[in-house]
Protein backbone atom coordinates (compact mmCIF):
# COMPACT_ATOMS: atom_id res chain seq x y z
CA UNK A 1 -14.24 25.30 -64.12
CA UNK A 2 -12.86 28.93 -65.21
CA UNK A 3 -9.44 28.87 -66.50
CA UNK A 4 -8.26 31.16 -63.53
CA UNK A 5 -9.73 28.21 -61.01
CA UNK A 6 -8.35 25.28 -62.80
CA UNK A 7 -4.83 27.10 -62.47
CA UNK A 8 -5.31 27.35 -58.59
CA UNK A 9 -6.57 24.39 -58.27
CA UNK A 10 -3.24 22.80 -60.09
CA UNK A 11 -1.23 24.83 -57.90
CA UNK A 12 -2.83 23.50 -54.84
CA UNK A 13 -2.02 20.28 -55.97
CA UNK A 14 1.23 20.75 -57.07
CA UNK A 15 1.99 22.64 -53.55
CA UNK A 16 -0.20 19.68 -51.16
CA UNK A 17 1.97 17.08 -53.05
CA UNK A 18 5.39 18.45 -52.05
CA UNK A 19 4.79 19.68 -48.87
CA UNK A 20 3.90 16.17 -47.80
CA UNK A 21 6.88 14.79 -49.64
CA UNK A 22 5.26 12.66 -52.37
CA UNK A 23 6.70 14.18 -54.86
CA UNK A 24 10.65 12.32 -55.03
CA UNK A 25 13.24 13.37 -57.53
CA UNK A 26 16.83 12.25 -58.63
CA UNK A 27 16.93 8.89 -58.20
CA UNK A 28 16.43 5.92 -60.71
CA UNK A 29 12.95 4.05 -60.17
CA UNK A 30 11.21 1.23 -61.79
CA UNK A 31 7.49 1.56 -62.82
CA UNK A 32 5.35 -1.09 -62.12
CA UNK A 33 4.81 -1.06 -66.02
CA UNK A 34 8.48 -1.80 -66.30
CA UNK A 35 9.62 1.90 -67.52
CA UNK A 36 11.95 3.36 -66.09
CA UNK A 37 12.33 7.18 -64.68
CA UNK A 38 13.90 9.63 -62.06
CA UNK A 39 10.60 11.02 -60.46
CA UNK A 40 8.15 8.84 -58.17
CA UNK A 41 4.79 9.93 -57.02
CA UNK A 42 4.44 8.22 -53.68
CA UNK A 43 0.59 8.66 -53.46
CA UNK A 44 0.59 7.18 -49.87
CA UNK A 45 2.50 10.51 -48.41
CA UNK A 46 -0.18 12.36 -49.84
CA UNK A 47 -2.46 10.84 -47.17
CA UNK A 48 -0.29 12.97 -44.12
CA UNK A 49 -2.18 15.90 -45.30
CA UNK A 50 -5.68 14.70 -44.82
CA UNK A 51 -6.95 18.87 -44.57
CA UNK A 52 -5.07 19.02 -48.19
CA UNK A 53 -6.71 15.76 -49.27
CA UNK A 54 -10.17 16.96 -48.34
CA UNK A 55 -9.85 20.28 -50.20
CA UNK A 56 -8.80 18.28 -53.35
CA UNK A 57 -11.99 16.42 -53.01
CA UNK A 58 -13.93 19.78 -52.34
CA UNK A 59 -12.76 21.04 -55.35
CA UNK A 60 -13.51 17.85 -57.42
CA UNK A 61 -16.51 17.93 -56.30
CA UNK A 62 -17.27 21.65 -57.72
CA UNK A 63 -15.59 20.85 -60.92
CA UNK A 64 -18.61 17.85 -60.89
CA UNK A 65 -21.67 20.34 -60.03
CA UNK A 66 -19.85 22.59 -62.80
CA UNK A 67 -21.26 20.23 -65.57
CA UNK A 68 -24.08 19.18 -64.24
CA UNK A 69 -23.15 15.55 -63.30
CA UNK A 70 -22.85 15.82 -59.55
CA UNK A 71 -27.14 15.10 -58.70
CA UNK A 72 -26.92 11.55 -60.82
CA UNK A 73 -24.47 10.57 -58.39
CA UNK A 74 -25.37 7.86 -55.74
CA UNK A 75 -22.35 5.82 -54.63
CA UNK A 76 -18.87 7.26 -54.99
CA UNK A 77 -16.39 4.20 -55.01
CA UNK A 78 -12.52 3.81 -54.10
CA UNK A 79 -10.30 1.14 -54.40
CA UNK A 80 -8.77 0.21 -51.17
CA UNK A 81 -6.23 2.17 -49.36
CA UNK A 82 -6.27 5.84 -50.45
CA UNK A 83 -9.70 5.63 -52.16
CA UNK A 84 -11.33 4.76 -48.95
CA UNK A 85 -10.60 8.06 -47.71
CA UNK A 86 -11.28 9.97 -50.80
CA UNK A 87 -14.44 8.20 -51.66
CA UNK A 88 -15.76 9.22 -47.94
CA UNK A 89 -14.35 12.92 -48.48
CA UNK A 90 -15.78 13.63 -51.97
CA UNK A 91 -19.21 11.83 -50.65
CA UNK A 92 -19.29 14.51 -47.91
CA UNK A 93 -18.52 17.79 -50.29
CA UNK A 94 -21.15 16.44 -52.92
CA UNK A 95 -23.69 15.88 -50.20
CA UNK A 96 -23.21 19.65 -49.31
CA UNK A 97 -24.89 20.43 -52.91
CA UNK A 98 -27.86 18.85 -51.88
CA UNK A 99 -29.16 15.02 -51.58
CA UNK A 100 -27.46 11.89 -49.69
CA UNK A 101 -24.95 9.54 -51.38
CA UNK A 102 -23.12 6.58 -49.95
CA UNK A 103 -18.88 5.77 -50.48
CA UNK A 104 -17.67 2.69 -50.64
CA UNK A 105 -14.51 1.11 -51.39
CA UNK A 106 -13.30 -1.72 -53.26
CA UNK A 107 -11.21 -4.40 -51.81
CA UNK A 108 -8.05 -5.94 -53.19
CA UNK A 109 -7.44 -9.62 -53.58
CA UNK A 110 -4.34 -11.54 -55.25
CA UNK A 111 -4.37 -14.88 -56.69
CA UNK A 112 -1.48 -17.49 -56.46
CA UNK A 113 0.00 -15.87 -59.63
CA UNK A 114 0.12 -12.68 -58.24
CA UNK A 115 -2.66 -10.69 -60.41
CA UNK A 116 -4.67 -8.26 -58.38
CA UNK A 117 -8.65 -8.42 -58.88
CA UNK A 118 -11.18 -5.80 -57.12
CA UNK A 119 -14.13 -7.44 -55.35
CA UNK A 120 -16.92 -5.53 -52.98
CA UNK A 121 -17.22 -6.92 -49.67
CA UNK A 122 -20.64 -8.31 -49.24
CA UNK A 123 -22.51 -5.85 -47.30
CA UNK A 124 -21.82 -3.61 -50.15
CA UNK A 125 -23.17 -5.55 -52.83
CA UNK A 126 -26.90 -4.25 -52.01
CA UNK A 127 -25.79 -0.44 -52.09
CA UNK A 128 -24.32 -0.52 -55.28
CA UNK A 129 -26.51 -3.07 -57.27
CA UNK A 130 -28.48 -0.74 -60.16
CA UNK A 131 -27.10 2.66 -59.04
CA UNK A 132 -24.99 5.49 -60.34
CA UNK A 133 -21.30 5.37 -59.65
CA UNK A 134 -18.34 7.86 -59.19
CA UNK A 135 -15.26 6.31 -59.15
CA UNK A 136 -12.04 7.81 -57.58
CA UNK A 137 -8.61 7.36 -56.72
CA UNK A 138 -5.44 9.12 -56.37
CA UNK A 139 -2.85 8.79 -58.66
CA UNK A 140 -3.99 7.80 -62.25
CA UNK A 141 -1.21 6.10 -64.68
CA UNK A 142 -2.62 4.01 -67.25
CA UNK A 143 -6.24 3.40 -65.78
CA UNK A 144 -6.18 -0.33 -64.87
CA UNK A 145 -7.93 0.22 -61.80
CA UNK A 146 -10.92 2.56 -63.34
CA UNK A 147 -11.29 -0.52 -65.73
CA UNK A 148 -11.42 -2.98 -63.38
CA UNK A 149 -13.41 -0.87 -60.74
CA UNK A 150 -16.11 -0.22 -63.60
CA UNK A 151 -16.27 -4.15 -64.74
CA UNK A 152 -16.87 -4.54 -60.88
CA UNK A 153 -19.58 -1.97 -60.57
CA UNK A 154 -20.92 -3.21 -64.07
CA UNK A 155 -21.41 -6.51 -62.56
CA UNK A 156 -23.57 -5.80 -60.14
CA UNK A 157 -25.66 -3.85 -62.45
CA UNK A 158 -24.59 -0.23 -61.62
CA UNK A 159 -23.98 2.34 -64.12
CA UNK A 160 -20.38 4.24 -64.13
CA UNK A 161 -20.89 7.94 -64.61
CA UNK A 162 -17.87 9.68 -63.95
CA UNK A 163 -14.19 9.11 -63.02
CA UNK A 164 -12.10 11.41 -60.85
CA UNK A 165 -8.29 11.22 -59.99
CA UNK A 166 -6.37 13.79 -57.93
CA UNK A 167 -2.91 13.66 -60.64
CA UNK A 168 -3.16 11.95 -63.66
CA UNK A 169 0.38 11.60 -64.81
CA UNK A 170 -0.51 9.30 -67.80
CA UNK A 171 -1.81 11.22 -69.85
CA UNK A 172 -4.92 9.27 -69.90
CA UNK A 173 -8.33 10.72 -71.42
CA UNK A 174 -12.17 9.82 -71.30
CA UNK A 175 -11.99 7.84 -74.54
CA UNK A 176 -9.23 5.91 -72.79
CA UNK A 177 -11.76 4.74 -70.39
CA UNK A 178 -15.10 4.24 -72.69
CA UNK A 179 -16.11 8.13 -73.01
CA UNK A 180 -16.58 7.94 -69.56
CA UNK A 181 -16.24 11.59 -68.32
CA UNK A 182 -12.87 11.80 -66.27
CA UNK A 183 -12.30 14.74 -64.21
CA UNK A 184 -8.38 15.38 -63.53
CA UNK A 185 -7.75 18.15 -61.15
CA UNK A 186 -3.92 18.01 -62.44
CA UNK A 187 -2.01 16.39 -65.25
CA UNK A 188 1.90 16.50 -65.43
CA UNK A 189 3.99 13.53 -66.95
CA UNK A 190 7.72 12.53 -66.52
CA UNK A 191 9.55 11.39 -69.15
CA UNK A 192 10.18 7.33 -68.95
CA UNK A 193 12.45 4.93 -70.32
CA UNK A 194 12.48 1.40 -71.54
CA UNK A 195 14.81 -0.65 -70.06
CA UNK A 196 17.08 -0.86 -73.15
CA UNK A 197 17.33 2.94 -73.37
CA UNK A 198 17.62 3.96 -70.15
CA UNK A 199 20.05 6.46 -69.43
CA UNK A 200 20.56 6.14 -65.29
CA UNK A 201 21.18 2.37 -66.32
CA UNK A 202 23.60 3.00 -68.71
CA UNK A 203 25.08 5.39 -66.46
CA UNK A 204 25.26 2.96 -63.38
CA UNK A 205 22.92 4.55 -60.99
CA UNK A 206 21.43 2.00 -59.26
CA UNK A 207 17.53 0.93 -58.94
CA UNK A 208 16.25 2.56 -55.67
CA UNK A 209 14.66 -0.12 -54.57
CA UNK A 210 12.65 1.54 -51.70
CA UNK A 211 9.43 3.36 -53.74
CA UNK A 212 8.22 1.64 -57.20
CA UNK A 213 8.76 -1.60 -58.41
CA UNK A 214 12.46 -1.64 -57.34
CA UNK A 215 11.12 -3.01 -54.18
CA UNK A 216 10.44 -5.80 -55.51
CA UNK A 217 14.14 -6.19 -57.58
CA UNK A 218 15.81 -6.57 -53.72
């Protein structure tokens, strides 16, 4: 992707992401890794602008035929929820470059103790098993769910070959995932806080406890 492009393309972003209001400001949130901060990226809003969402995936999906990756592809996988929708839309632009791949999505189960795991329903199993996988999702933080989504794929003998995430507002690289090659179509972070340093703590603004992990501090 040209320099000129990949600036576009980040304004795009930038611009889909406030226009449907996922983008919130000025308020004190907790992360679900415990941090704290004053800007939340509510990925569901995103989701109001399906034409948006679609043109994010059409552009991944360039980016992907860019270096060459985008005929290896088979299966393009999403955890449930947003990546359901993605996987189905970035399918659908890749198909366009020639060939015939299949999206599928991951579900989400919790145990008694609350930790999440990924598992593929089982009429998925057999569309997966020994291919080449793209996995997606919206919003990438610290990239627990590529890990998990790629020990899932892994499992059923597929073969992980690229990684795509609308924002990546971690900071996270390919050699954060394993080399595998991660395609970001925009990367801004917020500044954070531990709990013992926080300054909207100290200062008595309370937790909103409507986006983040504040809900769950009710």
């Amino acid at each position: 992707m040209s320099a000129r492009k990949k600036e576009l393309t980040r304004m795009f972003v930038w611009r889909s992401f406030k226009e449907a209001g996922a983008i919130i400001e000025n308020s004190h949130f907790v992360y679900v890794s415990g941090r704290h901060g004053s800007v939340y990226i509510d990925h569901h809003a995103i989701y109001t602008v399906l034409k948006a969402v679609s043109q994010m995936c059409r552009f991944m999906a360039e980016d992907i035929y860019d270096l060459s990756l985008g005929c290896e592809i088979e299966v393009v996988l999403g955890p449930e929820g947003g990546g359901i929708i993605l996987s189905r839309f970035l399918k659908e632009h890749l198909d366009r470059f020639g060939g015939k791949r299949i999206s599928l999505w991951a579900k989400k189960q919790y145990g008694d103790n609350g930790l999440r795991k990924f598992v593929l329903p089982r009429a998925f199993i057999k569309h997966i098993s020994g291919k080449k996988v793209f996995l997606i999702d919206d919003i990438l933080t610290s990239g627990s769910t590529f890990y998990e989504l790629t020990e899932l794929a892994n499992r059923y003998g597929a073969n992980v070959v690229g990684l795509g995430c609308l924002w990546n507002r971690g900071g996270v690289t390919s050699g954060d995932l394993g080399g595998i090659p991660l395609f970001s179509l925009f990367e801004k972070r917020f500044e954070d806080f531990d709990k013992s340093e926080c300054p909207f703590c100290e200062s008595g603004i309370p937790i909103n406890n409507e986006f983040g992990h504040g809900r769950n501090l009710r």
